[in-house]
PDB file of N, CA and C in Angstrom:
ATOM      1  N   UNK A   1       0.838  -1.181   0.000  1.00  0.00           N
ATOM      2  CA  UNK A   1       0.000   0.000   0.000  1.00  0.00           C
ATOM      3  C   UNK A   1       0.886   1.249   0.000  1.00  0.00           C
ATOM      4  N   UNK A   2       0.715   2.410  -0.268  1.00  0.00           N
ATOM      5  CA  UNK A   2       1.136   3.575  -0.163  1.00  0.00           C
ATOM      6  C   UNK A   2       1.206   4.446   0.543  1.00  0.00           C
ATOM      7  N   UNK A   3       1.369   5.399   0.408  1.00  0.00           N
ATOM      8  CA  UNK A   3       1.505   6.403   1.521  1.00  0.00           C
ATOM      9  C   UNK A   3       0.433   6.465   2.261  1.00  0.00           C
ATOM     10  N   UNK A   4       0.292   6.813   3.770  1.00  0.00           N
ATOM     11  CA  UNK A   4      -0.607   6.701   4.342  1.00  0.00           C
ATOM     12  C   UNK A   4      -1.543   7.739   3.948  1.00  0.00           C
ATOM     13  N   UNK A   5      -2.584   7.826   4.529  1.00  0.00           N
ATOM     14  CA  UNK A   5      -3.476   9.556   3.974  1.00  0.00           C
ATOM     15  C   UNK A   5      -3.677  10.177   5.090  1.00  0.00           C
ATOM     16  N   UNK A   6      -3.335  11.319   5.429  1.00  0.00           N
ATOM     17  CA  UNK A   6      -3.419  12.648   5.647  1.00  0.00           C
ATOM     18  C   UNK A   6      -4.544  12.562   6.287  1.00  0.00           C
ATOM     19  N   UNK A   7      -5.439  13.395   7.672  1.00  0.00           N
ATOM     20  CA  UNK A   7      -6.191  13.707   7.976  1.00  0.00           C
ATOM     21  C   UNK A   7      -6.947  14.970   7.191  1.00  0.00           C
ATOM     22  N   UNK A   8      -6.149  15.802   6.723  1.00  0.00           N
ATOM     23  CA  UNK A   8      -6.208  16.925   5.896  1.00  0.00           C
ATOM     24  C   UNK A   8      -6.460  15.949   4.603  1.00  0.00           C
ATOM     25  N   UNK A   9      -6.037  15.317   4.058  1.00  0.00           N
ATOM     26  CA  UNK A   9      -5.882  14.979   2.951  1.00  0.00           C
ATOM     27  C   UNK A   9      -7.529  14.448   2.414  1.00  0.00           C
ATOM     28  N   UNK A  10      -7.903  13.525   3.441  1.00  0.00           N
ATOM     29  CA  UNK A  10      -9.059  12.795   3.528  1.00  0.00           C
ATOM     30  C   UNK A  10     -10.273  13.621   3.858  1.00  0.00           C
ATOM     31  N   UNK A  11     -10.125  14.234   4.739  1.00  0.00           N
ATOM     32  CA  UNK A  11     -11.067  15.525   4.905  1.00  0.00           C
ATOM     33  C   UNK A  11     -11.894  15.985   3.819  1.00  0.00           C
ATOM     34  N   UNK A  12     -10.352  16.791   2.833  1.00  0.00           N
ATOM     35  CA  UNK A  12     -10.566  17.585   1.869  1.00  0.00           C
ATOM     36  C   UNK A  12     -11.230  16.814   0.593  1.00  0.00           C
ATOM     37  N   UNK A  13     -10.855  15.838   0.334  1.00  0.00           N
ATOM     38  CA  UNK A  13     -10.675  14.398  -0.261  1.00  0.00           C
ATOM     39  C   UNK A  13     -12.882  14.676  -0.190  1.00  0.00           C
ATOM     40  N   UNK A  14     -12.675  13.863   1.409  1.00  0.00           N
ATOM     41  CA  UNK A  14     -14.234  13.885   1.820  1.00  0.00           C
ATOM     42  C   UNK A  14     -15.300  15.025   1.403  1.00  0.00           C
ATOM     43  N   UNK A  15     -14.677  16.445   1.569  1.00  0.00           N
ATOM     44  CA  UNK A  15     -15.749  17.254   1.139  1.00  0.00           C
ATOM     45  C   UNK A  15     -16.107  17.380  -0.370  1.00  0.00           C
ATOM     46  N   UNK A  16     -14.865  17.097  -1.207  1.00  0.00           N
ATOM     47  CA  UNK A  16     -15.231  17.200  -2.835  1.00  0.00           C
ATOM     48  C   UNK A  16     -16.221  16.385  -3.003  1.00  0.00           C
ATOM     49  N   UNK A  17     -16.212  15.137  -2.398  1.00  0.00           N
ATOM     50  CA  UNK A  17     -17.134  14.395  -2.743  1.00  0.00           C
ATOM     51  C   UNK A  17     -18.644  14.631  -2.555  1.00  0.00           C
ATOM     52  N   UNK A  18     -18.781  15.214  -0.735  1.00  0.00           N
ATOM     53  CA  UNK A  18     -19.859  15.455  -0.657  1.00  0.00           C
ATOM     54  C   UNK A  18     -20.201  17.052  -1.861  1.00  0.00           C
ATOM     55  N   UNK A  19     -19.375  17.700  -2.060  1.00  0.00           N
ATOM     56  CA  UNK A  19     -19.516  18.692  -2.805  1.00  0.00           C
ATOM     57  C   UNK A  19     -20.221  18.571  -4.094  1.00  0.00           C
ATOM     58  N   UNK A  20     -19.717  17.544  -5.275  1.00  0.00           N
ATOM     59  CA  UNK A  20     -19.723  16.586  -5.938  1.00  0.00           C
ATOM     60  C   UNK A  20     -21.636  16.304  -6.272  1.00  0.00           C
ATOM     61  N   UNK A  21     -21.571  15.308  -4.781  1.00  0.00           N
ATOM     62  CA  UNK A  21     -23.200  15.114  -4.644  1.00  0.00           C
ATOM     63  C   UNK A  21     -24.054  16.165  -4.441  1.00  0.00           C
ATOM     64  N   UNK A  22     -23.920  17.078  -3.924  1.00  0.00           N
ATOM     65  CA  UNK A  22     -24.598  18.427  -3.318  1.00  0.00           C
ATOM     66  C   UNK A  22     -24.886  19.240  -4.858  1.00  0.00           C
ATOM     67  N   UNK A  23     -24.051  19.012  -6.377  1.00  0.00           N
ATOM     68  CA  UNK A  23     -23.716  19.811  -7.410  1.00  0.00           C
ATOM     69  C   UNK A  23     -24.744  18.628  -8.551  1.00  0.00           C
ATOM     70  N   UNK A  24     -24.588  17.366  -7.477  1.00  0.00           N
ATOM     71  CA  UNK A  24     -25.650  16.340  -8.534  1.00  0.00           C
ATOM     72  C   UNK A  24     -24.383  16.120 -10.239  1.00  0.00           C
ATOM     73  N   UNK A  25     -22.882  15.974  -9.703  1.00  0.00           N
ATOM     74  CA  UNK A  25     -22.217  15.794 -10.615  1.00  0.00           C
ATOM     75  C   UNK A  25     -22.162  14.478 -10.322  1.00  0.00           C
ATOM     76  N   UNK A  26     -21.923  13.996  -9.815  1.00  0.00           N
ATOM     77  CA  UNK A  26     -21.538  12.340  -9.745  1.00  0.00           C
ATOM     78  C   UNK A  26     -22.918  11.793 -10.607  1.00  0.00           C
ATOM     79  N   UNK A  27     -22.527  11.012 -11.685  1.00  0.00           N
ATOM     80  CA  UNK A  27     -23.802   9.984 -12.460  1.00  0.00           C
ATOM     81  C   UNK A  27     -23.541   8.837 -11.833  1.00  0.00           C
ATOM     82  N   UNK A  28     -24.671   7.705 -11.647  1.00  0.00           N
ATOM     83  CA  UNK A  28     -25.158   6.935 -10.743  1.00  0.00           C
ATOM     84  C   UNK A  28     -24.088   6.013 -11.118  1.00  0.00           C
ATOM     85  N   UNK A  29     -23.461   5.787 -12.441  1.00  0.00           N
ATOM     86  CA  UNK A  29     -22.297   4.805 -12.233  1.00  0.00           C
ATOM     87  C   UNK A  29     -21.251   4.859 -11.606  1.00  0.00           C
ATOM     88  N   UNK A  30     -20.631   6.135 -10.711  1.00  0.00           N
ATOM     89  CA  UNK A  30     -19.949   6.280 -10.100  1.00  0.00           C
ATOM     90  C   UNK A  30     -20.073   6.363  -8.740  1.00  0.00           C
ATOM     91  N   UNK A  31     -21.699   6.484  -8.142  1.00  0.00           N
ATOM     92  CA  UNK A  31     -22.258   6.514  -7.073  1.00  0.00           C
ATOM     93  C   UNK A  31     -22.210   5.946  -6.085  1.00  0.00           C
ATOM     94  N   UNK A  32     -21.636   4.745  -6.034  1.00  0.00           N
ATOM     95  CA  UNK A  32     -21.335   3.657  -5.525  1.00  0.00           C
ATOM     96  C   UNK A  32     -19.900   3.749  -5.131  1.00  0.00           C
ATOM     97  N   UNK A  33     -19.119   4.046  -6.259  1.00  0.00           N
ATOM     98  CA  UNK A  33     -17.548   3.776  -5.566  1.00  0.00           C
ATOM     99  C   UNK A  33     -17.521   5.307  -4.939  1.00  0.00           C
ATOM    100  N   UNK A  34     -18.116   6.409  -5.308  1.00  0.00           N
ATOM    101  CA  UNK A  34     -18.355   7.478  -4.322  1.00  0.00           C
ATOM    102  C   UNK A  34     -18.434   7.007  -2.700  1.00  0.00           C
ATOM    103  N   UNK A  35     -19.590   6.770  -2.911  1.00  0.00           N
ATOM    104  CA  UNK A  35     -19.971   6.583  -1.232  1.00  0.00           C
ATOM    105  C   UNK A  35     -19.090   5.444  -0.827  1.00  0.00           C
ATOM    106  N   UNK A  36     -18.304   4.728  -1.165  1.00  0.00           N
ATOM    107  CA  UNK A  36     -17.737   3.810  -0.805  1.00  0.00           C
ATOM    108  C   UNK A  36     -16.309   4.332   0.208  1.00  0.00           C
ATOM    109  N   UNK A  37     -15.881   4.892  -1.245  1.00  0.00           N
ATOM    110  CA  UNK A  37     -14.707   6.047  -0.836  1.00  0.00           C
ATOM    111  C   UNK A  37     -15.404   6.937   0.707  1.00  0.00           C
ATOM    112  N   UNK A  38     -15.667   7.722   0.277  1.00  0.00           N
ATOM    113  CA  UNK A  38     -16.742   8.672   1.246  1.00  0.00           C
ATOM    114  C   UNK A  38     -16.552   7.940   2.822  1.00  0.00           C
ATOM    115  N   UNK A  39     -17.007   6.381   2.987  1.00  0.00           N
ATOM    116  CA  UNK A  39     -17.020   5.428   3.904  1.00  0.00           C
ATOM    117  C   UNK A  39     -15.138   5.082   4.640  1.00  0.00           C
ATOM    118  N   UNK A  40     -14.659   5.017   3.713  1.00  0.00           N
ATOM    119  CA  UNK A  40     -13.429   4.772   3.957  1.00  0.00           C
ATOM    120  C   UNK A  40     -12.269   6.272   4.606  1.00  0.00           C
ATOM    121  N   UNK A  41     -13.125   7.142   3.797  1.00  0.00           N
ATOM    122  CA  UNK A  41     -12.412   8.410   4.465  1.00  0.00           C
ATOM    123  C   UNK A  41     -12.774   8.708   5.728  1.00  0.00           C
ATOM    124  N   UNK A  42     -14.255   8.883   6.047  1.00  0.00           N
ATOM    125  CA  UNK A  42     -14.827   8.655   7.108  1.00  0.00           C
ATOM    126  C   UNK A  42     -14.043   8.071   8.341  1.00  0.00           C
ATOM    127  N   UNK A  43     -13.543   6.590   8.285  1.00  0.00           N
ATOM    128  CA  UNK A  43     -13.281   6.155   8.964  1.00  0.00           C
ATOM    129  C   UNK A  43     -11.407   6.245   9.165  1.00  0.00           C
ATOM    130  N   UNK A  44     -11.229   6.460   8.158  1.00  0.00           N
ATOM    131  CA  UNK A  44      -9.694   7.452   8.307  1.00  0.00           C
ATOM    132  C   UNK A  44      -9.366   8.747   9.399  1.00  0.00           C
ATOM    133  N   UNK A  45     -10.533   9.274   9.201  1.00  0.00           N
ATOM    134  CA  UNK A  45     -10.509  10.858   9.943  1.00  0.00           C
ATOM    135  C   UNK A  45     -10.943  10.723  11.272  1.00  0.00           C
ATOM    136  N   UNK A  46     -12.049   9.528  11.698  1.00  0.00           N
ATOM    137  CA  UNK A  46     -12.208   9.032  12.932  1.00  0.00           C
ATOM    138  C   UNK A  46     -11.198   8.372  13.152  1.00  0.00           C
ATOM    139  N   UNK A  47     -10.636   7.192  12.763  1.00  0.00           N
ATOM    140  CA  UNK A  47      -9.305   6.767  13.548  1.00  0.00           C
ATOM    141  C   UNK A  47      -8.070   7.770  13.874  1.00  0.00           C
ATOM    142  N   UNK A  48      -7.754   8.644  13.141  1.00  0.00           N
ATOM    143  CA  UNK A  48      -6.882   9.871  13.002  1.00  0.00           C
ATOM    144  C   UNK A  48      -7.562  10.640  14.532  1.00  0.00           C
ATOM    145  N   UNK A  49      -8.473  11.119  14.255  1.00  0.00           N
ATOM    146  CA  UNK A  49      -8.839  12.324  15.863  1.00  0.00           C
ATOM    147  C   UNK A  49      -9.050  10.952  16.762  1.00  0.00           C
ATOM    148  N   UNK A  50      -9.308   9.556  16.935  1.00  0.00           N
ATOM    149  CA  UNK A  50      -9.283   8.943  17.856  1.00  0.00           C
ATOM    150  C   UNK A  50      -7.932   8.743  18.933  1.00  0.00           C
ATOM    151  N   UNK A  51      -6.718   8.409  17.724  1.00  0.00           N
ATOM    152  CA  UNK A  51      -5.790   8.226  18.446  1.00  0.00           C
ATOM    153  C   UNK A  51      -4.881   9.797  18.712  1.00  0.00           C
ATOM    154  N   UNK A  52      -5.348  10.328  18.063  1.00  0.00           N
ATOM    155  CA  UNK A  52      -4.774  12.207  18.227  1.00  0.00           C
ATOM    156  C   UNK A  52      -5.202  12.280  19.881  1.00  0.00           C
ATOM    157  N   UNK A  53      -6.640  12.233  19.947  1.00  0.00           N
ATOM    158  CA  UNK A  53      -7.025  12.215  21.437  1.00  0.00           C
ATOM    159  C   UNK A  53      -6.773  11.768  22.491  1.00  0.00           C
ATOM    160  N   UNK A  54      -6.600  10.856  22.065  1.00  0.00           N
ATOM    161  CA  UNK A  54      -5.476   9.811  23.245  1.00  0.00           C
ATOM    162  C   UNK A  54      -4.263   9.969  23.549  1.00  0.00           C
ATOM    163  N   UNK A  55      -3.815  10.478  22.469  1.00  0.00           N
ATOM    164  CA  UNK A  55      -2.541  11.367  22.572  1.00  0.00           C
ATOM    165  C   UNK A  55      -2.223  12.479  23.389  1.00  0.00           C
ATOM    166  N   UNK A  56      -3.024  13.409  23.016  1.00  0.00           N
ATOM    167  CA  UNK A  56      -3.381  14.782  23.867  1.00  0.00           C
ATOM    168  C   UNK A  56      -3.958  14.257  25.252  1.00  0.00           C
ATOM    169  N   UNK A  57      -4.308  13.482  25.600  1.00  0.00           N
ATOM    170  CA  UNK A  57      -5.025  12.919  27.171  1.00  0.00           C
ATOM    171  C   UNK A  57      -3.981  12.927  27.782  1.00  0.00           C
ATOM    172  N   UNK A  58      -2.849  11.627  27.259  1.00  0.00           N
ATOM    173  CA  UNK A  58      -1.658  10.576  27.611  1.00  0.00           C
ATOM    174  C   UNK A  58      -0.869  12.165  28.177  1.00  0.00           C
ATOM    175  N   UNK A  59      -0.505  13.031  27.206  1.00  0.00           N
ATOM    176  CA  UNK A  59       0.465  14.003  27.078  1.00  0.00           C
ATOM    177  C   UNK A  59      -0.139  14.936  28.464  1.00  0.00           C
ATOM    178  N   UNK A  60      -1.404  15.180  28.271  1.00  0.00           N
ATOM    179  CA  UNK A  60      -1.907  16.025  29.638  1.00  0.00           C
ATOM    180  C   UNK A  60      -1.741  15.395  31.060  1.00  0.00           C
ATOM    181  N   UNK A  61      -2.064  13.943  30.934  1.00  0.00           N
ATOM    182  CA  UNK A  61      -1.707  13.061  32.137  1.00  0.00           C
ATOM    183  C   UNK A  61      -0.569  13.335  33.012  1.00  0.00           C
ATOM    184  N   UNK A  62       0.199  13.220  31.733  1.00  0.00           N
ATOM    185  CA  UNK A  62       1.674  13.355  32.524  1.00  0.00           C
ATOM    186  C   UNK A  62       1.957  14.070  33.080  1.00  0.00           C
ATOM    187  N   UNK A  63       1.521  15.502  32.292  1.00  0.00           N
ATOM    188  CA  UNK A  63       1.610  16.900  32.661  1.00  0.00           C
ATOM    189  C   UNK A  63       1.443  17.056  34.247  1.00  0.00           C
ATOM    190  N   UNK A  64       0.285  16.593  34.295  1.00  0.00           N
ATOM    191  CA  UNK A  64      -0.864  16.768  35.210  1.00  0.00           C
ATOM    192  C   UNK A  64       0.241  15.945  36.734  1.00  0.00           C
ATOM    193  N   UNK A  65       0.918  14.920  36.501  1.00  0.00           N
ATOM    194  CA  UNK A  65       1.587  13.919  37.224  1.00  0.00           C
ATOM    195  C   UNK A  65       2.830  14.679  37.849  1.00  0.00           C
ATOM    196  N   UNK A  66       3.588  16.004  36.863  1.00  0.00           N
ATOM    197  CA  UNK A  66       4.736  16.515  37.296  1.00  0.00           C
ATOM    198  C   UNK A  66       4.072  17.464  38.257  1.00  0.00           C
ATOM    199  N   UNK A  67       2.822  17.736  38.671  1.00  0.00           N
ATOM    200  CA  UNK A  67       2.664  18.800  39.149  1.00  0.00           C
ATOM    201  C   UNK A  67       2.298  18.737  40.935  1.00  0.00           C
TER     202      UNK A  67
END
């Protein structure tokens, strides 16, 4: 596989698409691997702010531990 994707990347990625549908450009043969994609970015940008958060917790913890 390739480079990983970007939270930014997928985001931006994510809104063309919904943009896309919102403009009624996507024709129904592509509709499918749309929302598919769409699904997969989705869950890119949630795993991305999931472990970001945990991050920022872990990092405050500690903080919180020197004090």
């Amino acid at each position: 596989m390739g480079k990983e994707t970007t939270y930014t990347k997928a985001f931006d990625e994510l809104q063309q698409i919904v943009e896309e549908m919102e403009n009624s450009q996507i024709n129904v043969d592509d509709l499918d691997v749309k929302i598919k994609r769409a699904s997969e970015l989705l869950k890119i940008c949630r795993d991305k702010l999931y472990k970001t958060e945990k991050s920022v917790q872990k990092a405050l913890d500690e903080i919180s531990n020197y004090q």
